[in-house]
Protein backbone atom coordinates (compact mmCIF):
# COMPACT_ATOMS: atom_id res chain seq x y z
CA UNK A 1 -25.94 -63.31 29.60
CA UNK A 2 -24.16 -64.74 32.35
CA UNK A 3 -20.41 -63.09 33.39
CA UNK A 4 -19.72 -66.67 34.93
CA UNK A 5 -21.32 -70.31 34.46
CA UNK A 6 -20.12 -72.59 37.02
CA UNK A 7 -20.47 -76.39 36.51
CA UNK A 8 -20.75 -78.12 39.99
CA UNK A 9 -21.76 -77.23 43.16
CA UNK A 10 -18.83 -78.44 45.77
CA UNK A 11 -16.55 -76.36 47.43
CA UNK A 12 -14.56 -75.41 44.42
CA UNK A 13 -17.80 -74.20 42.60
CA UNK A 14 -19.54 -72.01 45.52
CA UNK A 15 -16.03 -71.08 46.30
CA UNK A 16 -15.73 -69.41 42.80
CA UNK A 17 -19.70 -68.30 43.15
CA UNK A 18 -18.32 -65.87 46.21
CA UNK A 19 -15.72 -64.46 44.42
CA UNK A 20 -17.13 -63.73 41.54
CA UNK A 21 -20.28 -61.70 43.27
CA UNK A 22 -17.34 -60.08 45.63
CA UNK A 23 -16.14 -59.10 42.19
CA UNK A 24 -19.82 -57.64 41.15
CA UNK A 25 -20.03 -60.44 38.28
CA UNK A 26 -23.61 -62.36 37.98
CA UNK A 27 -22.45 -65.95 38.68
CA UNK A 28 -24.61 -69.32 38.30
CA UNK A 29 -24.01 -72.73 39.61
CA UNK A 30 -25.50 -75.68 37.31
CA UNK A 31 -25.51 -79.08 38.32
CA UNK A 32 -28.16 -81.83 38.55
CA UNK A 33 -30.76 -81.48 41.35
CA UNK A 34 -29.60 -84.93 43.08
CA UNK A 35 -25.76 -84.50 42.62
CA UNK A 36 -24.47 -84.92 45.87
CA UNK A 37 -21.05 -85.62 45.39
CA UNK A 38 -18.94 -87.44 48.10
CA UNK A 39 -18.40 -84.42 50.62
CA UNK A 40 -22.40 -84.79 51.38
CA UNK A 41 -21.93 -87.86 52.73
CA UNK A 42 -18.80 -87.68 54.99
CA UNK A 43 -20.06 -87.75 58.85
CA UNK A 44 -16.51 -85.33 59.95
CA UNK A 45 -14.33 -82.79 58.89
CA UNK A 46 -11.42 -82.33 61.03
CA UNK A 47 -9.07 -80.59 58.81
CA UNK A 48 -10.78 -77.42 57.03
CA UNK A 49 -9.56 -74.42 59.19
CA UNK A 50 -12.37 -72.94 61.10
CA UNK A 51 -14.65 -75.29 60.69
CA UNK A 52 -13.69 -77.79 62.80
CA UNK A 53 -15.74 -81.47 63.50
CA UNK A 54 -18.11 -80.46 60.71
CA UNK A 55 -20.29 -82.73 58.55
CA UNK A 56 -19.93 -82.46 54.72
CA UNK A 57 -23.18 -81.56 54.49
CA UNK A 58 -23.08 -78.71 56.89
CA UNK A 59 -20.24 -77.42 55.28
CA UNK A 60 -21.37 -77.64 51.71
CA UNK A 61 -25.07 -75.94 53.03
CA UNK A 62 -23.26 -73.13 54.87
CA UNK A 63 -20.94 -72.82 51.14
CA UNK A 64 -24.00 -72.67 49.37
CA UNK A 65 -26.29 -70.25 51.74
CA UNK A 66 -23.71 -67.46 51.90
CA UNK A 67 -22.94 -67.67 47.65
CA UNK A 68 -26.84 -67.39 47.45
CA UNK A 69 -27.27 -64.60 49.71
CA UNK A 70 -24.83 -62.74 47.59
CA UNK A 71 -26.41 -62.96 44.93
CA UNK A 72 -25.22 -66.11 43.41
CA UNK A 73 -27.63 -68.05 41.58
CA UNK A 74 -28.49 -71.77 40.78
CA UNK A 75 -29.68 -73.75 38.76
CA UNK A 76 -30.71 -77.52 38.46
CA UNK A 77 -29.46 -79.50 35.37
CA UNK A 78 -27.21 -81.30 33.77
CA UNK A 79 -24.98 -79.52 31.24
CA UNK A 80 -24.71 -81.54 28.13
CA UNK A 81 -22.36 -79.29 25.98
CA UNK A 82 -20.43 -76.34 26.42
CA UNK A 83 -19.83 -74.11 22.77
CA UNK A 84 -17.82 -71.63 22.81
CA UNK A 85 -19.77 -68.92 19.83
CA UNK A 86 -18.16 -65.42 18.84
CA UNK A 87 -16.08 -64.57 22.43
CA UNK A 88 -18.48 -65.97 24.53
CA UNK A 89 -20.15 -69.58 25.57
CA UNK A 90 -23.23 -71.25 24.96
CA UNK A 91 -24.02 -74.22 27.13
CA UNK A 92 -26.50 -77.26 27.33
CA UNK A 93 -27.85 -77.46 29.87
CA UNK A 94 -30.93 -80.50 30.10
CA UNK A 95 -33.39 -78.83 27.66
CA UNK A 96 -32.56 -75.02 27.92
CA UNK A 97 -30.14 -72.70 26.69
CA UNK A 98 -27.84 -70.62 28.57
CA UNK A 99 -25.24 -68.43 27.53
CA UNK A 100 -21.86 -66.71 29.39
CA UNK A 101 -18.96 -64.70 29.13
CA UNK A 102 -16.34 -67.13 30.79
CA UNK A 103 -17.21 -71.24 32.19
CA UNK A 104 -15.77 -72.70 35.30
CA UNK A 105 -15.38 -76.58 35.75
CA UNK A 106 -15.80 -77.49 38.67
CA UNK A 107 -17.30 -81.17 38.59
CA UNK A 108 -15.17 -82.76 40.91
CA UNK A 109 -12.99 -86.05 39.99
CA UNK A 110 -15.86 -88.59 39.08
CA UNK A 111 -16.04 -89.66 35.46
CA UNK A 112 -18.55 -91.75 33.48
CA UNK A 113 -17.95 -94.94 32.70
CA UNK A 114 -18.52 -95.24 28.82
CA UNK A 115 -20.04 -98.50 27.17
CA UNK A 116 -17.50 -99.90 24.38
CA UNK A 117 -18.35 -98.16 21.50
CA UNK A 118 -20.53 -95.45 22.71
CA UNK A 119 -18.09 -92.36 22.42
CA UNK A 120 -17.30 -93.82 18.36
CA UNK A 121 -21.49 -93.31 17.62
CA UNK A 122 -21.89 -90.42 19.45
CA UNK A 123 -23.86 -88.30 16.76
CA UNK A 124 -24.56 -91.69 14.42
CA UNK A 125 -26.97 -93.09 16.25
CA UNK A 126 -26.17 -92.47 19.69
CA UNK A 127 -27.54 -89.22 21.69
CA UNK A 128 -27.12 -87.46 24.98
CA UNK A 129 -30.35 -84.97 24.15
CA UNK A 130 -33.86 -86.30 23.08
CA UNK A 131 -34.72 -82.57 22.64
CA UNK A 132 -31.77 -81.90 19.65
CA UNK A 133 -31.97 -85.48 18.12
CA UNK A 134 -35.99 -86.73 19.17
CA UNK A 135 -37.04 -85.68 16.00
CA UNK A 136 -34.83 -87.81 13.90
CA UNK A 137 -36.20 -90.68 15.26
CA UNK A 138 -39.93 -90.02 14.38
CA UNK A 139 -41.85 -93.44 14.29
CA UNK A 140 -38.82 -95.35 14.43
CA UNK A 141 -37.16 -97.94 16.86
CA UNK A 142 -34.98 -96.58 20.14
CA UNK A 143 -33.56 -97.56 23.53
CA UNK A 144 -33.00 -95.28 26.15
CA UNK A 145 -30.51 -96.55 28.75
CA UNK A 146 -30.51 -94.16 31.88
CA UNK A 147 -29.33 -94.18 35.54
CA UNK A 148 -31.40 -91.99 36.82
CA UNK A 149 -34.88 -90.30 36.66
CA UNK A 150 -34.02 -88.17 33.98
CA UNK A 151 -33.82 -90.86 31.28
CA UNK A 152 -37.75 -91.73 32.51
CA UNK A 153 -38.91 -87.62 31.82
CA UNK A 154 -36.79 -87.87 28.28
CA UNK A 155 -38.78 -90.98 27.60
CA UNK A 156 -41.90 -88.94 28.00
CA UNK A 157 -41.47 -87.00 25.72
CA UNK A 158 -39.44 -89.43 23.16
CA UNK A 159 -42.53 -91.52 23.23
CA UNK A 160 -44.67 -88.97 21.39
CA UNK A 161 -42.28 -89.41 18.64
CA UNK A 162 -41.13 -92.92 17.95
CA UNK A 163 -42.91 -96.25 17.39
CA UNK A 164 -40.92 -98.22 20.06
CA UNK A 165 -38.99 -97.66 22.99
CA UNK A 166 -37.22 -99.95 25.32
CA UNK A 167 -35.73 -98.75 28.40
CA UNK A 168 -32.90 -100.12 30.33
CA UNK A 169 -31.97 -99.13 33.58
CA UNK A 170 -28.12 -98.25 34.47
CA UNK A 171 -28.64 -98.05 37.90
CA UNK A 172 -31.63 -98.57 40.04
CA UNK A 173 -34.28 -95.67 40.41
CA UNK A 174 -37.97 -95.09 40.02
CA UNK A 175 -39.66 -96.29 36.87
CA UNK A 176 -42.98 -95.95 37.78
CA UNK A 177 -44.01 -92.61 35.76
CA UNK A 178 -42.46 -94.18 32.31
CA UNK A 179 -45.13 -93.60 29.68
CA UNK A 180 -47.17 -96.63 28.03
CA UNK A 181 -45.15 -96.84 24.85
CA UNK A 182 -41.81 -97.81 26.82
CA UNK A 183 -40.58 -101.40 27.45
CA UNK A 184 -38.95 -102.31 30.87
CA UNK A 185 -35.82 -104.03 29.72
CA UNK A 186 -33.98 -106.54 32.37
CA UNK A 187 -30.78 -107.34 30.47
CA UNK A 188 -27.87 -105.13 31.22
CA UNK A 189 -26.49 -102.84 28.57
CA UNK A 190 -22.61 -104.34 27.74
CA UNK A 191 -21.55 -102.10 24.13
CA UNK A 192 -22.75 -100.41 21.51
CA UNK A 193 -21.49 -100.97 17.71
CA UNK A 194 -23.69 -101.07 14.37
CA UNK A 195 -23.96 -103.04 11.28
CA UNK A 196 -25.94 -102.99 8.28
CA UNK A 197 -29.39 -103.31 10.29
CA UNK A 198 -28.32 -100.05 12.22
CA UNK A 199 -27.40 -99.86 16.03
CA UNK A 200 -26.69 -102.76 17.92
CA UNK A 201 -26.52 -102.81 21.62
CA UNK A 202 -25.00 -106.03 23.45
CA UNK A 203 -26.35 -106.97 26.19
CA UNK A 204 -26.22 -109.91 28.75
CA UNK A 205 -29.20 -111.70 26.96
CA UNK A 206 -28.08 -111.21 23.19
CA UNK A 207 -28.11 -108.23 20.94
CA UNK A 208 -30.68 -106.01 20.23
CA UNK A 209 -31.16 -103.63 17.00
CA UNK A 210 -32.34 -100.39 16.65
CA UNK A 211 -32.54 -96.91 14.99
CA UNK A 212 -31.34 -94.74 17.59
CA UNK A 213 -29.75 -95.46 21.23
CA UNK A 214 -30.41 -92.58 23.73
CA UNK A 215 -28.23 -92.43 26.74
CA UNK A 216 -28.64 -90.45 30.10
CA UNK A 217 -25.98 -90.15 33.23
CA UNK A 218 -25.52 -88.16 35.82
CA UNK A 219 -22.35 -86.23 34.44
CA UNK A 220 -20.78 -85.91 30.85
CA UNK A 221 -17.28 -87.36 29.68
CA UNK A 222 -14.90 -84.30 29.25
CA UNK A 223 -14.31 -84.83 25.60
CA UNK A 224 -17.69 -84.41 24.60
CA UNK A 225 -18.73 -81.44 27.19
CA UNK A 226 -16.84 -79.65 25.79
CA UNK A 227 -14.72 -79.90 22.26
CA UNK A 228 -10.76 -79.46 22.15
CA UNK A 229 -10.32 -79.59 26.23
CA UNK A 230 -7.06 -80.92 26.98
CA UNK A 231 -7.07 -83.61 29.16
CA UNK A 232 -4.41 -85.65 31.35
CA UNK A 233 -6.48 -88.69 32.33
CA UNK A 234 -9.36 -87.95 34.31
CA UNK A 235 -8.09 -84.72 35.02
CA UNK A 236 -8.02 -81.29 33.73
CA UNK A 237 -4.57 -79.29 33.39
CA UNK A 238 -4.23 -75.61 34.01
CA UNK A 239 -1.98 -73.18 35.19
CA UNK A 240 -1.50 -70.86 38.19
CA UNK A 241 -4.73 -68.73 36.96
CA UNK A 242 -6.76 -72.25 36.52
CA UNK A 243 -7.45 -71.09 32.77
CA UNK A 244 -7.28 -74.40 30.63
CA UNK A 245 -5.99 -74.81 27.02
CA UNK A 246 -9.46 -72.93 25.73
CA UNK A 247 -9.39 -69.18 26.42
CA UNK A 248 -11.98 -68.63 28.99
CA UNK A 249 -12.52 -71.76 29.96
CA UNK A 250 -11.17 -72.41 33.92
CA UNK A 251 -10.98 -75.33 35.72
CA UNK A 252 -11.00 -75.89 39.59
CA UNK A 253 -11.01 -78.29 42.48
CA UNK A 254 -10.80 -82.16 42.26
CA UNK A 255 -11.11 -82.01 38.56
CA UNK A 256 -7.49 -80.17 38.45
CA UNK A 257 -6.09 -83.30 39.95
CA UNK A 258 -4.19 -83.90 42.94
CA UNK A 259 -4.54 -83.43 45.88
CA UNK A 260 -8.34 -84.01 46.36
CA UNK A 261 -8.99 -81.69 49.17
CA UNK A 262 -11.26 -79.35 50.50
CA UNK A 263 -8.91 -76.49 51.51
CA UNK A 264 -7.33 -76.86 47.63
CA UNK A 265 -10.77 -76.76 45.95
CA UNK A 266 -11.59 -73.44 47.64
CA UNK A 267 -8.44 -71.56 46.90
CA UNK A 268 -8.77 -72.97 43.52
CA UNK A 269 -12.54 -71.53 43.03
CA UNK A 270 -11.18 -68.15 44.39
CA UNK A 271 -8.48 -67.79 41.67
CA UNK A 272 -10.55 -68.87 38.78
CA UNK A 273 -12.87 -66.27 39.56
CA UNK A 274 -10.57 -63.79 39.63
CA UNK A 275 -8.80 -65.23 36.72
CA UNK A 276 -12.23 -64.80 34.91
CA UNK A 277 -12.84 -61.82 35.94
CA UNK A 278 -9.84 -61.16 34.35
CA UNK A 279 -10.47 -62.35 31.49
CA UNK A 280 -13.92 -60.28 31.39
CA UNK A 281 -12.21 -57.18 32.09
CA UNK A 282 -10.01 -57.92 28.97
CA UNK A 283 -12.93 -58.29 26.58
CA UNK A 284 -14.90 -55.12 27.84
């Protein structure tokens, strides 16, 4: 059991990682291996006191080094789903299972860009996990649409269950370890919908049917990370303590809104982690 889960490792989230440990609370990071975010690749920082003419990726490092060497950990994935189970959370997170007394968002501003009709047949016939929903699909028909290398390491292992699989390609990476079974597909995903064949994905060069539609991005739309999280457009509301509308649930940095900077970010990790540990203290 982890006292703190923190999704997203920018200042906000290491910021939060520091606290917490000051605190004496066992803290993780989780985010994808290759998300860099936009502070890795600004050349200068001129306005985060005492740090002065710093690169984003210096700063970010030196964030990271000191959480780890106080005992922060980390941990590479993406986190699919966050539930919260009997006064405490269970998260998601790629293939594995993790579980924690309080969660921290702290993903920064970026959202996914949804196909029409994807969010609608999320569950029927769309999926964000070929480990939960792989089996359903035994020997039948599937596409897996990625933007990344993950979707190619999910087809692996998809293709020992289904007859067919056609891959698309959100955005370009490496498709040169995708197994036998799978089809490179050229034409570019436009929506999803179904009718009495089953799932139908548009696409530039006509539709194509199939059983199941399997979709992999670097980050998660709010709504489906995590049931019942208010939202206010892209952003996540919460009050002076950071908690959001779910008890236990805090929220930090650019995904709090305006203003996007650094400076906010990190005061806002502090205070959630004190806010959680809080909240901790409060459930014994």
């Amino acid at each position: 059991m982890i006292d703190i889960a923190i999704i997203g490792k920018g200042p906000a989230g290491w910021s939060c990682a520091i606290t917490a440990r000051m605190r004496g609370l066992s803290a993780t990071v989780i985010a994808p291996r290759n998300d860099t975010g936009w502070l890795r690749s600004a050349e200068r920082i001129d306005n985060y006191p005492g740090m002065p003419q710093v690169s984003g990726r210096e700063m970010l490092d030196a964030f990271r080094e000191q959480a780890l060497a106080m005992g922060a950990e980390e941990h590479h994935g993406l986190v699919r789903q966050i539930m919260p189970t009997g006064g405490h959370f269970m998260l998601l997170v790629e293939n594995d299972v993790m579980e924690a007394g309080a969660v921290v968002l702290a993903m920064g501003a970026a959202r996914p860009k949804l196909l029409p009709g994807e969010e609608e047949h999320l569950g029927r016939g769309v999926s964000y996990c070929a480990t939960c929903d792989g089996m359903f699909y035994r020997g039948k028909r599937i596409a897996v649409l990625s933007s990344s290398m993950q979707g190619v390491e999910e087809s692996g292992f998809l293709a020992g269950l289904v007859s067919e699989l056609d891959y698309y390609s959100l955005k370009p990476h490496n498709t040169d370890d995708l197994p036998d079974l799978a089809v490179r597909c050229e034409a570019k995903p436009n929506a999803i919908s179904r009718d009495e064949q089953g799932m139908v994905l548009a696409t530039d060069q006509g539709d194509r049917h199939y059983d199941g539609i399997f979709v992999f991005r670097a980050a998660m739309p709010l709504g489906m990370l995590l049931s019942d999280l208010k939202t206010e457009g892209s952003f996540i509301p919460v009050d002076r303590a950071m908690q959001t509308n779910i008890p236990g649930v805090f929220a930090a940095g650019d995904c709090t809104g305006q203003p996007l900077q650094i400076a906010k970010a990190v005061g806002e990790g502090n205070v959630a982690a004190i806010s959680a540990a809080g909240f901790l203290a409060k459930k014994g």
